[in-house]
Structure formats: structure tokens, C-alpha cells
PDB file of N, CA and C in Angstrom:
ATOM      1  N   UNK A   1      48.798   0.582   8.570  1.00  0.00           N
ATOM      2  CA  UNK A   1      47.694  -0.354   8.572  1.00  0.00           C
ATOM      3  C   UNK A   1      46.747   0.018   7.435  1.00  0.00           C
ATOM      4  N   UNK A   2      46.699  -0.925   6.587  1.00  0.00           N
ATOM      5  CA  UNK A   2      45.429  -0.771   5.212  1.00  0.00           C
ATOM      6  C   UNK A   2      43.805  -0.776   5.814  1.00  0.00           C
ATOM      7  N   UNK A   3      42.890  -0.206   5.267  1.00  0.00           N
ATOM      8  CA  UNK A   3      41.677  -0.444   5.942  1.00  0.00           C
ATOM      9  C   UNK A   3      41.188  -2.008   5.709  1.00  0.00           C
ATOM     10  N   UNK A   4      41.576  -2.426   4.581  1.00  0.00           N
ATOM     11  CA  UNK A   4      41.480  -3.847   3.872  1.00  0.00           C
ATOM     12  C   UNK A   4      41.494  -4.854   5.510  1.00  0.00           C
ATOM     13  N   UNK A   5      42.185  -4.448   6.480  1.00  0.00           N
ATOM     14  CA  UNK A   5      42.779  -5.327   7.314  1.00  0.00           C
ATOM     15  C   UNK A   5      41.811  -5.145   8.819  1.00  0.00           C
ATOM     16  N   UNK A   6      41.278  -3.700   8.705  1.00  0.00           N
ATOM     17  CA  UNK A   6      39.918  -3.740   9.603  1.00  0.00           C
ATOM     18  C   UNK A   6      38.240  -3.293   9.580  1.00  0.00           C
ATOM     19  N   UNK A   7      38.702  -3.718   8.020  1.00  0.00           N
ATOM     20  CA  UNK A   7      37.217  -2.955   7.607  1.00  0.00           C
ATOM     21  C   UNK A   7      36.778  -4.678   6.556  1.00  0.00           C
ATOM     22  N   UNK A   8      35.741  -4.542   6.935  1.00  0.00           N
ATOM     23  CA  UNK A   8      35.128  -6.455   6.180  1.00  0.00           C
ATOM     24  C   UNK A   8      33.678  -5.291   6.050  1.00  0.00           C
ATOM     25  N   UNK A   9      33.271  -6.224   4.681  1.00  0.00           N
ATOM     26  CA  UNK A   9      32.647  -5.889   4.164  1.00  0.00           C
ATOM     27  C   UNK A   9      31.061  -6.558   4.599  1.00  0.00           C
ATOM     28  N   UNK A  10      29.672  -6.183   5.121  1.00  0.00           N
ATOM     29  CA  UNK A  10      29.015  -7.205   5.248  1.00  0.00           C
ATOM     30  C   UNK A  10      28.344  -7.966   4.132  1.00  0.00           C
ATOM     31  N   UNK A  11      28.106  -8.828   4.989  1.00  0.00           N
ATOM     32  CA  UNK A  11      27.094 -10.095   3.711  1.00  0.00           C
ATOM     33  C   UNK A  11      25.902  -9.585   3.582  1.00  0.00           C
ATOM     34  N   UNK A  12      24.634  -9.030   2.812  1.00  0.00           N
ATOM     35  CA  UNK A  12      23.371  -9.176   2.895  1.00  0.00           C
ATOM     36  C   UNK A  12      23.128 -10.840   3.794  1.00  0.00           C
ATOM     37  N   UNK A  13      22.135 -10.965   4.386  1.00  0.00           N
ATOM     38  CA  UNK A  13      21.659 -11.913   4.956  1.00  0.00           C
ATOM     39  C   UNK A  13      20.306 -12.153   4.087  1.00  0.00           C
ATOM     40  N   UNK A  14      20.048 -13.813   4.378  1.00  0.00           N
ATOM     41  CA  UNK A  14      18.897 -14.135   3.344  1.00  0.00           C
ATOM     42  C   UNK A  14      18.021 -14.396   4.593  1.00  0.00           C
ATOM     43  N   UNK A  15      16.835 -14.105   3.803  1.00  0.00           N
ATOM     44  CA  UNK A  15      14.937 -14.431   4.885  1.00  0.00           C
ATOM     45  C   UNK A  15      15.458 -15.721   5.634  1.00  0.00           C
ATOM     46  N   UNK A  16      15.013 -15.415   6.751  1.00  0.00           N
ATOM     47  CA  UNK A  16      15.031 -16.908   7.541  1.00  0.00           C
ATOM     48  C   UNK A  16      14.045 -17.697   6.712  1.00  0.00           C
ATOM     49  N   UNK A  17      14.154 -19.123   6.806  1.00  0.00           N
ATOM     50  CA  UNK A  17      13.734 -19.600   6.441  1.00  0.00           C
ATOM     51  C   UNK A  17      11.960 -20.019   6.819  1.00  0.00           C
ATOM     52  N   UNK A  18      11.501 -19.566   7.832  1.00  0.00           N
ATOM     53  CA  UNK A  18      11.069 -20.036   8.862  1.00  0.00           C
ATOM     54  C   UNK A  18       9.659 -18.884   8.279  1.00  0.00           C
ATOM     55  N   UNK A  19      10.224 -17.881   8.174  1.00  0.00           N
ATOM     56  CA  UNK A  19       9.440 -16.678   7.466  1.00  0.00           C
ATOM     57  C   UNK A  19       9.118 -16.683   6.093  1.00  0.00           C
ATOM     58  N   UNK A  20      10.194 -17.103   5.422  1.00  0.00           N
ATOM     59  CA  UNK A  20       9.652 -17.222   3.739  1.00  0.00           C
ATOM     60  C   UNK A  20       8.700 -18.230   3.684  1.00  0.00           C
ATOM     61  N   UNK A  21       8.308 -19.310   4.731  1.00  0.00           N
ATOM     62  CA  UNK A  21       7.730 -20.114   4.101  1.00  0.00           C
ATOM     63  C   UNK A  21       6.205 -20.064   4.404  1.00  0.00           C
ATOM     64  N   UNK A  22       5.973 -19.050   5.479  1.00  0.00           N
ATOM     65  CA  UNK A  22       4.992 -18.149   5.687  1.00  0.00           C
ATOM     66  C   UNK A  22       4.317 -17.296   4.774  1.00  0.00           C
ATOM     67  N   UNK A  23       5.260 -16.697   3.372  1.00  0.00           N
ATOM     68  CA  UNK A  23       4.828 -15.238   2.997  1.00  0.00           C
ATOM     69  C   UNK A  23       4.049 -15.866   1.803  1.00  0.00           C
ATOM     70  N   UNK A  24       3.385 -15.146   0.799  1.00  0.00           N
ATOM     71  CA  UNK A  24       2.792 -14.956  -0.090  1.00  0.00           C
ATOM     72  C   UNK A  24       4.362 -14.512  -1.072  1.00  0.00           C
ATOM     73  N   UNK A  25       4.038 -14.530  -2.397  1.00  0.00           N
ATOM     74  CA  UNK A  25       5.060 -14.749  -3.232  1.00  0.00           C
ATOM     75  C   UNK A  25       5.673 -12.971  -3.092  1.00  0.00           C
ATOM     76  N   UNK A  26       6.894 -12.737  -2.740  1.00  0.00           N
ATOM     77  CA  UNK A  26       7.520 -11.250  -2.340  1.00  0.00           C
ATOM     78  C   UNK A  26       8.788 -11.061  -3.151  1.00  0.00           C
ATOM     79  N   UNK A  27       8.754  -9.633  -3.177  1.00  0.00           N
ATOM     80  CA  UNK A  27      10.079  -9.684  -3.771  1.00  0.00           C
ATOM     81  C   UNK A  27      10.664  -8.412  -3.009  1.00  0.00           C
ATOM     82  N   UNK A  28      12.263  -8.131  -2.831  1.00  0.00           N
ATOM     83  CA  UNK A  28      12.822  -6.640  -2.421  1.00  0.00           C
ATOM     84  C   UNK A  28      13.464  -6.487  -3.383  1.00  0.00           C
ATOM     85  N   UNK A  29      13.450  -4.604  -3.738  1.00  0.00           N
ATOM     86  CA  UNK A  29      13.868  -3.995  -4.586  1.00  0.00           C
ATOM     87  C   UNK A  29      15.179  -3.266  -4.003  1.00  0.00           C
ATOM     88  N   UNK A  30      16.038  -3.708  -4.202  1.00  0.00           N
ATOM     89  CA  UNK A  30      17.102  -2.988  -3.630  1.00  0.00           C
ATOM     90  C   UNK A  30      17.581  -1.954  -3.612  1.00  0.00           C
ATOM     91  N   UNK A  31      17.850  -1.169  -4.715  1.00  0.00           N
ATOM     92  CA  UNK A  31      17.763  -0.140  -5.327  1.00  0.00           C
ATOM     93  C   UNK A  31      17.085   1.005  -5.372  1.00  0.00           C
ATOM     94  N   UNK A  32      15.945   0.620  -5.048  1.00  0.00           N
ATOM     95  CA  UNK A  32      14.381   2.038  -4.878  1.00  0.00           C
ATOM     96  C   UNK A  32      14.565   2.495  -4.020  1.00  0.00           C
ATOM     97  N   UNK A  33      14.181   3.862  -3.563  1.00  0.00           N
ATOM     98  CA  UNK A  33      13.995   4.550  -2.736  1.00  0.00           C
ATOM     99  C   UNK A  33      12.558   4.618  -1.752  1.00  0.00           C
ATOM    100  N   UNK A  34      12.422   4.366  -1.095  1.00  0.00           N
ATOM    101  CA  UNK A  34      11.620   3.536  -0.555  1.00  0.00           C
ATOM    102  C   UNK A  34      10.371   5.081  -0.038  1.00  0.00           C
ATOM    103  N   UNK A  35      10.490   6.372  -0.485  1.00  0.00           N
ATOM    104  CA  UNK A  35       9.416   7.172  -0.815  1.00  0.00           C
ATOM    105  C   UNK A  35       9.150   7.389  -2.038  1.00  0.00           C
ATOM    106  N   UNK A  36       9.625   8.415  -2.649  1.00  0.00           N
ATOM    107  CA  UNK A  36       9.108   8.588  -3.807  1.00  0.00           C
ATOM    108  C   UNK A  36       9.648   7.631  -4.916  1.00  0.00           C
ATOM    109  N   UNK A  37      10.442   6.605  -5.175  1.00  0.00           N
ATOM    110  CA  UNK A  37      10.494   5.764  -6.039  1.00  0.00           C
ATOM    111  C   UNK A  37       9.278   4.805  -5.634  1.00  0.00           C
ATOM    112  N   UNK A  38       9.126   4.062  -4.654  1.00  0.00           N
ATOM    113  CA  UNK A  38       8.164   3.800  -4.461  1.00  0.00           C
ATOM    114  C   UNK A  38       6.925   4.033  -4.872  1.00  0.00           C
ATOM    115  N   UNK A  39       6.585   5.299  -4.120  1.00  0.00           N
ATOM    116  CA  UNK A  39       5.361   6.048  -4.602  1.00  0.00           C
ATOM    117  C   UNK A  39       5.066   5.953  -6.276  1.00  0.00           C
ATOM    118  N   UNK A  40       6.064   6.473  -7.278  1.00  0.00           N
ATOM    119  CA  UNK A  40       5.864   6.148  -8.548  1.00  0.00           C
ATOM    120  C   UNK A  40       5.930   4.959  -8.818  1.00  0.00           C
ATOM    121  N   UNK A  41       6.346   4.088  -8.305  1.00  0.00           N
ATOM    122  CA  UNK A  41       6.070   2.155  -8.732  1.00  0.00           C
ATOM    123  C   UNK A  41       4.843   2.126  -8.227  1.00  0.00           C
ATOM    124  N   UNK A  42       4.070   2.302  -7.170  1.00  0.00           N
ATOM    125  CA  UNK A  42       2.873   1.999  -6.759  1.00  0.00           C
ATOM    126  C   UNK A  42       1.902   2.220  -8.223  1.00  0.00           C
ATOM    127  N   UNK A  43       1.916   3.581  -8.392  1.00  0.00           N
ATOM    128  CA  UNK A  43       1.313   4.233  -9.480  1.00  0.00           C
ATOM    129  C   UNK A  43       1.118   3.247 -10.663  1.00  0.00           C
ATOM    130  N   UNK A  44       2.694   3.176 -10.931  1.00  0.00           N
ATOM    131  CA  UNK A  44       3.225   2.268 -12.485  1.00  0.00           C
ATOM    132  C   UNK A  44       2.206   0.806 -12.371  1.00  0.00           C
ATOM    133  N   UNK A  45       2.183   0.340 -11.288  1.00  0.00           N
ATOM    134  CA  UNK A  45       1.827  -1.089 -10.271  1.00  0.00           C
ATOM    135  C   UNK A  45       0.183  -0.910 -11.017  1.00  0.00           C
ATOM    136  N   UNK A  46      -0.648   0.246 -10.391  1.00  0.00           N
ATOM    137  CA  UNK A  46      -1.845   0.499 -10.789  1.00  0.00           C
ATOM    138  C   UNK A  46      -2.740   0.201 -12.114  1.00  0.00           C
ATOM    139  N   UNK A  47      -1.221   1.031 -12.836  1.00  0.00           N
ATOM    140  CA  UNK A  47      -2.274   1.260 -14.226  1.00  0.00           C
ATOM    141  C   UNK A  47      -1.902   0.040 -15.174  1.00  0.00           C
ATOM    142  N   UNK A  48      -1.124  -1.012 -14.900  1.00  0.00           N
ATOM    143  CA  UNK A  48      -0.259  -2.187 -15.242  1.00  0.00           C
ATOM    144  C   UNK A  48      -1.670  -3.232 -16.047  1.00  0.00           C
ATOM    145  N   UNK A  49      -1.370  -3.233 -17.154  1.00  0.00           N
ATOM    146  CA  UNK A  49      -0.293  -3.390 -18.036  1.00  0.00           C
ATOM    147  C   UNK A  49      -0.545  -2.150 -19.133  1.00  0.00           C
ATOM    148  N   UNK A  50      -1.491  -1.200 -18.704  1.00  0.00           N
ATOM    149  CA  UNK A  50      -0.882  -0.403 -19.776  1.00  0.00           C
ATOM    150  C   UNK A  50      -0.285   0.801 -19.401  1.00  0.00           C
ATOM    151  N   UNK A  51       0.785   1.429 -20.686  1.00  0.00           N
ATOM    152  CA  UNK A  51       1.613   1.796 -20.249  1.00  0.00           C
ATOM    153  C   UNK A  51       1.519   3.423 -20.404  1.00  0.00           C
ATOM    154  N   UNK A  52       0.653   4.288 -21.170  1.00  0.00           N
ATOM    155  CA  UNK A  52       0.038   5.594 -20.879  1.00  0.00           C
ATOM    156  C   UNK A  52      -1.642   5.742 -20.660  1.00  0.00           C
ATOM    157  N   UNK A  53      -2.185   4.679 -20.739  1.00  0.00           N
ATOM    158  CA  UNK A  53      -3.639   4.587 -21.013  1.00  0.00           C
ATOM    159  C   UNK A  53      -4.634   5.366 -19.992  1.00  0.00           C
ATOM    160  N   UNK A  54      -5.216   6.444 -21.026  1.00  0.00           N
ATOM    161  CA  UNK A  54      -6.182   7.234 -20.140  1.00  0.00           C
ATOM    162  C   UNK A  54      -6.841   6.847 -19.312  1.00  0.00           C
ATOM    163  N   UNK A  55      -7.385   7.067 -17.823  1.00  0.00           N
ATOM    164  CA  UNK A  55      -8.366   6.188 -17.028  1.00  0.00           C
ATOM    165  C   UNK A  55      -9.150   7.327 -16.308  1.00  0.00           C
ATOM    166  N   UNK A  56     -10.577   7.008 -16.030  1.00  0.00           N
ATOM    167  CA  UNK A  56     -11.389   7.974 -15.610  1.00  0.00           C
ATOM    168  C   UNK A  56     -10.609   8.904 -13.925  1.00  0.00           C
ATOM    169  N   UNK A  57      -9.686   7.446 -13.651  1.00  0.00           N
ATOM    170  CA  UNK A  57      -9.200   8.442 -12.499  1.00  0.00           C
ATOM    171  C   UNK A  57      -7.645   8.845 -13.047  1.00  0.00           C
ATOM    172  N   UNK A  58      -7.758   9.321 -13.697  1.00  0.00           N
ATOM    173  CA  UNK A  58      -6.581   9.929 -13.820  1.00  0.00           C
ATOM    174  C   UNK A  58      -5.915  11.169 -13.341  1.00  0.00           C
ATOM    175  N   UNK A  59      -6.843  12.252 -12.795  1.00  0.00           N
ATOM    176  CA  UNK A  59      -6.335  13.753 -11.936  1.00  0.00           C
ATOM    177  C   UNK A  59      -5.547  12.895 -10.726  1.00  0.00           C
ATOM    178  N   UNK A  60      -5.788  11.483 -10.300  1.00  0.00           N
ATOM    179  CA  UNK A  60      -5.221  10.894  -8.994  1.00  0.00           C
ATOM    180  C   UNK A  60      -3.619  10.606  -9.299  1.00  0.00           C
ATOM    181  N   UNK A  61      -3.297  10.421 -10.829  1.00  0.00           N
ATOM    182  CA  UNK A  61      -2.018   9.869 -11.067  1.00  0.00           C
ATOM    183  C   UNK A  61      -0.647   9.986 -10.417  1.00  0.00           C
ATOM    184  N   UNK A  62      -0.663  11.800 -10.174  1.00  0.00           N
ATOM    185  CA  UNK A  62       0.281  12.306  -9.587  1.00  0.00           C
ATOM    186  C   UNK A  62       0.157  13.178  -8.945  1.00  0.00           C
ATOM    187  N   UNK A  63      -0.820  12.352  -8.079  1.00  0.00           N
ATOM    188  CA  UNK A  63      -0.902  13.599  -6.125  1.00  0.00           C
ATOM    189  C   UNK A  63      -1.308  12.040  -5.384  1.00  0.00           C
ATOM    190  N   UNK A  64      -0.888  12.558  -4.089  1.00  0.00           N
ATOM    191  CA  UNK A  64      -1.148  11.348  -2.919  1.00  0.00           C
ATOM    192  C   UNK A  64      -2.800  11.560  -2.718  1.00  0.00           C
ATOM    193  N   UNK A  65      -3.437  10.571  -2.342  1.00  0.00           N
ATOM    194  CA  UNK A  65      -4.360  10.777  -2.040  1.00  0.00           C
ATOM    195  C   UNK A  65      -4.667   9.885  -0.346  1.00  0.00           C
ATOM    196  N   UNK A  66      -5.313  11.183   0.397  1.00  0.00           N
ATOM    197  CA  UNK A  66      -5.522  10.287   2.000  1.00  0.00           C
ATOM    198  C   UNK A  66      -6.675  10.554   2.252  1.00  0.00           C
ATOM    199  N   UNK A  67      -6.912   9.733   3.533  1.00  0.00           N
ATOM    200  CA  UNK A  67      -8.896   8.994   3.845  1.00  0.00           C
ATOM    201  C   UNK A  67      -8.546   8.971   4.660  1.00  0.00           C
ATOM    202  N   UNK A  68      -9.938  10.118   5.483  1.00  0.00           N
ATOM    203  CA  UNK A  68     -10.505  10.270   6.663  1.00  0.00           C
ATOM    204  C   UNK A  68     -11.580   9.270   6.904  1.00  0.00           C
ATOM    205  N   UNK A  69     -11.537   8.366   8.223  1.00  0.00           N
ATOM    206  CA  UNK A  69     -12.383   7.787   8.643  1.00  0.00           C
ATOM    207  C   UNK A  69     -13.367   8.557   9.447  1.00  0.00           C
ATOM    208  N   UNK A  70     -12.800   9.155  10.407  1.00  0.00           N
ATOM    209  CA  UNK A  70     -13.882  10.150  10.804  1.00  0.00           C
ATOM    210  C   UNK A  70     -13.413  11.963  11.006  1.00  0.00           C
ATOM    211  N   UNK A  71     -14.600  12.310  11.746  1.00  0.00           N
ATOM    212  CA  UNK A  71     -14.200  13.865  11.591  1.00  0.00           C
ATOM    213  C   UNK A  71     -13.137  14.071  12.002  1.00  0.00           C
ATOM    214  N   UNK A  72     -12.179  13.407  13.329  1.00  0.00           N
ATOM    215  CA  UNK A  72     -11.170  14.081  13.881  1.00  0.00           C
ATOM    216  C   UNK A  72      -9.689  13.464  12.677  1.00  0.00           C
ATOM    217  N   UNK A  73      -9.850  12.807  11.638  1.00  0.00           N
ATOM    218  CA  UNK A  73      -9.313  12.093  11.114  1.00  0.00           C
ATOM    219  C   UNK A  73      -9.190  13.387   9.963  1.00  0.00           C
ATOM    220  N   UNK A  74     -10.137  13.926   9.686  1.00  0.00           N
ATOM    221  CA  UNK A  74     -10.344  14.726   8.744  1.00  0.00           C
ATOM    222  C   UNK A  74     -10.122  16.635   8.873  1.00  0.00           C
ATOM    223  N   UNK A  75     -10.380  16.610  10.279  1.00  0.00           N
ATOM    224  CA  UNK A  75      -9.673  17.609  11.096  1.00  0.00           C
ATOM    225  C   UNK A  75      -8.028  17.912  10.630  1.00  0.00           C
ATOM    226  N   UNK A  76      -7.625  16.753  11.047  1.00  0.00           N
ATOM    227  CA  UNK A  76      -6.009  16.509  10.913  1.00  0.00           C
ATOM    228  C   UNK A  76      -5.583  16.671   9.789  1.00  0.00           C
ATOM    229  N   UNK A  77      -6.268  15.986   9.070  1.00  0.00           N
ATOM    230  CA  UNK A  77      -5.762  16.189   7.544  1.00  0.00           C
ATOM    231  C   UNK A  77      -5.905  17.455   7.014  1.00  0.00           C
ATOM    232  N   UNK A  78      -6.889  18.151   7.382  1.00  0.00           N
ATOM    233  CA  UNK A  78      -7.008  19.776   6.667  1.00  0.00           C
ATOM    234  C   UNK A  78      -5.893  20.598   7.428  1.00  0.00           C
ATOM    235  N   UNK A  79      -6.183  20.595   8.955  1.00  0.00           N
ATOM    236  CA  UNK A  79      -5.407  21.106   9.301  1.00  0.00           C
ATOM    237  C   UNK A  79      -3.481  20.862   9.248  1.00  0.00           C
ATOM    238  N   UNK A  80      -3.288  19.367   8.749  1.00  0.00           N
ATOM    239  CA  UNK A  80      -1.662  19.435   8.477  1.00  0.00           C
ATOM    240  C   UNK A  80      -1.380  20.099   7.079  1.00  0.00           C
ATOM    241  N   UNK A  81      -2.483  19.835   6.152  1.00  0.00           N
ATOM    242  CA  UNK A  81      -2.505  20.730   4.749  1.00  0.00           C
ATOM    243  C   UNK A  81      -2.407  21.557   4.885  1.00  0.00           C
ATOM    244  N   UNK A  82      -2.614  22.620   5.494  1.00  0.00           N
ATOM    245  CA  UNK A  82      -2.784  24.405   5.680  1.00  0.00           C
ATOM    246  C   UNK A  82      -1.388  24.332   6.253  1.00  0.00           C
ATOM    247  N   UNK A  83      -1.372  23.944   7.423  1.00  0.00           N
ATOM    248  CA  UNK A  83      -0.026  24.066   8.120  1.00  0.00           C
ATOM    249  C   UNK A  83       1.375  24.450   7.255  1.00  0.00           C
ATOM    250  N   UNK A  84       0.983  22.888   6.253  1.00  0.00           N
ATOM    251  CA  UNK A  84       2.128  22.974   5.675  1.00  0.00           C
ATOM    252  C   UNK A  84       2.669  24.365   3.998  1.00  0.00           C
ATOM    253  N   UNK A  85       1.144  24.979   3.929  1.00  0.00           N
ATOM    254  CA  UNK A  85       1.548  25.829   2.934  1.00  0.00           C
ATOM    255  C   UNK A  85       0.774  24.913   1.894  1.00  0.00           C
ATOM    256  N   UNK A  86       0.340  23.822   1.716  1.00  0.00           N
ATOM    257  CA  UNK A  86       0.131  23.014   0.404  1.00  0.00           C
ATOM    258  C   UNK A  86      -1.512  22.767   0.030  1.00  0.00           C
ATOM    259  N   UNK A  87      -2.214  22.765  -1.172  1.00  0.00           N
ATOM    260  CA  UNK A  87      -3.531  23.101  -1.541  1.00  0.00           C
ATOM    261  C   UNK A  87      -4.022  21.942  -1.535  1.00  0.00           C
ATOM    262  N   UNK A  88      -5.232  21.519  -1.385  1.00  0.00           N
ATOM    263  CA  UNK A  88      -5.963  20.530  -1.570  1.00  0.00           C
ATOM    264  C   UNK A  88      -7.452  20.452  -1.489  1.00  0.00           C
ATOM    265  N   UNK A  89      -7.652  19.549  -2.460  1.00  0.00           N
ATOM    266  CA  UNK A  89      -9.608  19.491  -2.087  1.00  0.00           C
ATOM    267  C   UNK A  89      -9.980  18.057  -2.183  1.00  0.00           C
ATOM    268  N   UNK A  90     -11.061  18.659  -1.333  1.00  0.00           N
ATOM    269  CA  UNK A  90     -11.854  17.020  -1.264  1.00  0.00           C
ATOM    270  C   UNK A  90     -12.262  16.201  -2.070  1.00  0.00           C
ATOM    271  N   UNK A  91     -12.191  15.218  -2.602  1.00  0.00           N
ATOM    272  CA  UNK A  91     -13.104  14.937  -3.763  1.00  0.00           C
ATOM    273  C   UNK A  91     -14.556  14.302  -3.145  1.00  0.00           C
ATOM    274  N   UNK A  92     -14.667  13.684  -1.844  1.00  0.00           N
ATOM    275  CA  UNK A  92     -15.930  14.036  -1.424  1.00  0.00           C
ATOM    276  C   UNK A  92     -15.776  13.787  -0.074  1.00  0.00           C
ATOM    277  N   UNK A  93     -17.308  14.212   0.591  1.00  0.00           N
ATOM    278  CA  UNK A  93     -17.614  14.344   2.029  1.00  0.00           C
ATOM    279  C   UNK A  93     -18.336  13.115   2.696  1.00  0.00           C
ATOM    280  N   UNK A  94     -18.688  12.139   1.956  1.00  0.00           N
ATOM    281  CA  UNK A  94     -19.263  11.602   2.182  1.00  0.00           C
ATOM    282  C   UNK A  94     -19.091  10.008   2.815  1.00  0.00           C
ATOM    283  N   UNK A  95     -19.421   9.421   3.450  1.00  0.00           N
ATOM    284  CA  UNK A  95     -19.035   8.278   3.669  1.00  0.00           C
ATOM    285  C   UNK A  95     -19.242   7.254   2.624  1.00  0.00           C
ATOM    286  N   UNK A  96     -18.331   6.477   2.475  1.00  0.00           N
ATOM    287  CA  UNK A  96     -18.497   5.289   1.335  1.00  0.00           C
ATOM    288  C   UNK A  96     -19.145   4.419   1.727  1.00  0.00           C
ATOM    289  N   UNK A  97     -19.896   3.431   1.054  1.00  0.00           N
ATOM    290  CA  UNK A  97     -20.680   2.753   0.449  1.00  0.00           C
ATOM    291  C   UNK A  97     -20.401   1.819  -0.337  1.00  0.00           C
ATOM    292  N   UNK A  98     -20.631   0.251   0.350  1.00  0.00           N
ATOM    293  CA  UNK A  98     -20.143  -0.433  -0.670  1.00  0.00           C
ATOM    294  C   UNK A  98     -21.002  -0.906  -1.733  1.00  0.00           C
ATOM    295  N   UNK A  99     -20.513  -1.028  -2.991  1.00  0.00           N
ATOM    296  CA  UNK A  99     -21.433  -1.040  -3.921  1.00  0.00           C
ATOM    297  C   UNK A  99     -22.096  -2.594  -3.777  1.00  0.00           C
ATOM    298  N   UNK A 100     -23.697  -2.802  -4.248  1.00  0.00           N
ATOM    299  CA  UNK A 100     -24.151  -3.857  -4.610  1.00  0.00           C
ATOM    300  C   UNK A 100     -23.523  -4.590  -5.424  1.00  0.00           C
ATOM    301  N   UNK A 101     -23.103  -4.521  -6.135  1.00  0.00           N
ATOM    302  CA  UNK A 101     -22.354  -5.757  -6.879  1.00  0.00           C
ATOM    303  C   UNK A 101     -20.872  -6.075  -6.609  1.00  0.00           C
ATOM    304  N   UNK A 102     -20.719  -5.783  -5.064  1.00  0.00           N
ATOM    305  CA  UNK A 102     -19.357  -6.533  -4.580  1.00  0.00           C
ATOM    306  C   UNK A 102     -20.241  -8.100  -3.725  1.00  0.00           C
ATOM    307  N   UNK A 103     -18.869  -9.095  -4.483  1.00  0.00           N
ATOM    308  CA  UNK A 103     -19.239 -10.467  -3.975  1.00  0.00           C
ATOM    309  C   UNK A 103     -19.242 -10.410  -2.344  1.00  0.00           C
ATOM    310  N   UNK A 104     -20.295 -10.487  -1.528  1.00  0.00           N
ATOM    311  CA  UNK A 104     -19.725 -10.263  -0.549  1.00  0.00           C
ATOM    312  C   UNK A 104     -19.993 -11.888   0.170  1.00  0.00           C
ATOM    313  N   UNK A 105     -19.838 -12.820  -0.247  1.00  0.00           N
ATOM    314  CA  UNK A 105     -19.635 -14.301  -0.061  1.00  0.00           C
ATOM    315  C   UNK A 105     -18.306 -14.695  -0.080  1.00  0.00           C
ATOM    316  N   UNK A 106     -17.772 -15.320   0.777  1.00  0.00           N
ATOM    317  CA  UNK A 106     -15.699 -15.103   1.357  1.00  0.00           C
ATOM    318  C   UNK A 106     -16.015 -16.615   0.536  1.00  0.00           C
ATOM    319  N   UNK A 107     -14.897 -16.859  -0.339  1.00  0.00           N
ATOM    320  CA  UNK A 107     -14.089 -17.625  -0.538  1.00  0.00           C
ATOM    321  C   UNK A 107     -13.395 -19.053   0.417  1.00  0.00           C
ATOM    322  N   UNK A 108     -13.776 -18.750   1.701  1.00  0.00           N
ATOM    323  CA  UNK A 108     -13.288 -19.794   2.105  1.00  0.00           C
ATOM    324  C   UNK A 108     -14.364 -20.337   3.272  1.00  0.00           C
ATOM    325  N   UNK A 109     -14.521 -21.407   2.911  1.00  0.00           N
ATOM    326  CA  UNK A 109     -15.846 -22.301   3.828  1.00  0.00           C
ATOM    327  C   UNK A 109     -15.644 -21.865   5.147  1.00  0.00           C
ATOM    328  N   UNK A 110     -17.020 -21.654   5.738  1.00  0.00           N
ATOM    329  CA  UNK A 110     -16.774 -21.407   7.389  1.00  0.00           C
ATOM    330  C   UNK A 110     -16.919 -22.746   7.900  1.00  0.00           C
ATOM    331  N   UNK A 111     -16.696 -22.895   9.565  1.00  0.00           N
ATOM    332  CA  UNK A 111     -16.711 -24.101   9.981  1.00  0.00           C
ATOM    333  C   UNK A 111     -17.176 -23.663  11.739  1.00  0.00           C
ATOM    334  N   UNK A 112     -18.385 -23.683  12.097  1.00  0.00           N
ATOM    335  CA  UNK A 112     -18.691 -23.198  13.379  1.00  0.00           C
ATOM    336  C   UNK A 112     -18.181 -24.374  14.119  1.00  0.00           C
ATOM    337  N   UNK A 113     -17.292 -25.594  14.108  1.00  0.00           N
ATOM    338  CA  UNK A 113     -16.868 -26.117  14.868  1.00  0.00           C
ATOM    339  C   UNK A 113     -17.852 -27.060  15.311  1.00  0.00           C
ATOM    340  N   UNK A 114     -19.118 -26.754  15.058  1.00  0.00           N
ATOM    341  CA  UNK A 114     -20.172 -27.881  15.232  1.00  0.00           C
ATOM    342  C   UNK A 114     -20.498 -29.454  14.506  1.00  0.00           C
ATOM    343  N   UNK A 115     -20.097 -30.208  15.111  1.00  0.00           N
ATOM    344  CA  UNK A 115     -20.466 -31.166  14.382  1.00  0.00           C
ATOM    345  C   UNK A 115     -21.690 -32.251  13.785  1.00  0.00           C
ATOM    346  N   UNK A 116     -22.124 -32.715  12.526  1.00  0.00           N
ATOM    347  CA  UNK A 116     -23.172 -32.483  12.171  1.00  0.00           C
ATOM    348  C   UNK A 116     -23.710 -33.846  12.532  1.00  0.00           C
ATOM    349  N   UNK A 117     -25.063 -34.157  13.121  1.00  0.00           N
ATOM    350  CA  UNK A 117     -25.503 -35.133  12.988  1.00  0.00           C
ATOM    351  C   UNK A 117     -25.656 -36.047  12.243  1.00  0.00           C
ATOM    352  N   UNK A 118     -25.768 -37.095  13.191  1.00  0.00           N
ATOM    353  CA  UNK A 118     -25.533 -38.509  12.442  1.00  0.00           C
ATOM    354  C   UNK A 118     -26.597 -39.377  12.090  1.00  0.00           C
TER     355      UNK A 118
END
């Protein structure tokens, strides 16, 4: 018996339809490795379109960077760092702040459902 005769090969299957017509414009990379290839496309993704160009954050280029929301958030994180043998520092302690000159007016009309006099 050849394997040819019980071995079939599968089809990739395509997005239901039902879902693509839901998404925002997507694509899959077939090929990537879905950690660290990834991780370096994210990066590449970042600094896009240029292609060595110095940027004030640049010490971030090639280390992960993670955010504590609160102390026990930040607990965890020091303490899985040590755990694991691996160095790290904060770049700050502080809670963020969003800056004044973010638009903070949404883009899309509200509608309290009230209707307006006549």
C-alpha cells in the first residue's frame, strides 16, 4: 500500500465569508513565526517607512517593553524578571498622563437617542 492512497493532503480553508465582511482590511503571513518573527515585523511595522532612521526612542528597538497598570501588575513583572535570571529597568514610575494636545473629540457623532423638537 503507497501512502499516496491514505494520506490526502489538506486544503487551507478560506475566511468564511460572513467574517471577512466584518474585518477591517487583514492580511496572514504564512510563513512567520508567529514570536520572534513577528516581534521583529512589529518593530520593522513601527519605524515604516524608514528603513535605519535614528529615533529618540531608539534603546526600545530591540528589547520588549511591558506596562504595569498597577502595583500588583508591577510586582509581577519585577518579580518574573529576577526569577528568570534577566536585567531590566524601569524607564519610569510614574503614571501616564495624557498629553494636552491629544484630540480628545471622537470622530463619530453621538446620538443620545433623544429626539429633537419640533
Amino acid at each position: 500500500m503507497r501512502a499516496s492512497e491514505f494520506v490526502s493532503e489538506a486544503k487551507k480553508s478560506k475566511a468564511h465569508p460572513d467574517h471577512v465582511s466584518t474585518m477591517q482590511p487583514s492580511m496572514v503571513v504564512h510563513d512567520m513565526d508567529p514570536g520572534y518573527d513577528y516581534y521583529r515585523f512589529m518593530i520593522k511595522i513601527a519605524g515604516y517607512p524608514q528603513k535605519n532612521a535614528a529615533h529618540d526612542h531608539e534603546h526600545f528597538r530591540d528589547h520588549p517593553v511591558m506596562t504595569a497598570y498597577t502595583q500588583a501588575e508591577e510586582d509581577m513583572l519585577s518579580a518574573t524578571v529576577k526569577g528568570m535570571g534577566k536585567k531590566a529597568s524601569w524607564i519610569t514610575t510614574e503614571n501616564g498622563k495624557e498629553p494636552s494636545s491629544n484630540n480628545k473629540k471622537s470622530p463619530v457623532a453621538f446620538n443620545s437617542g433623544a429626539r429633537k423638537k419640533k
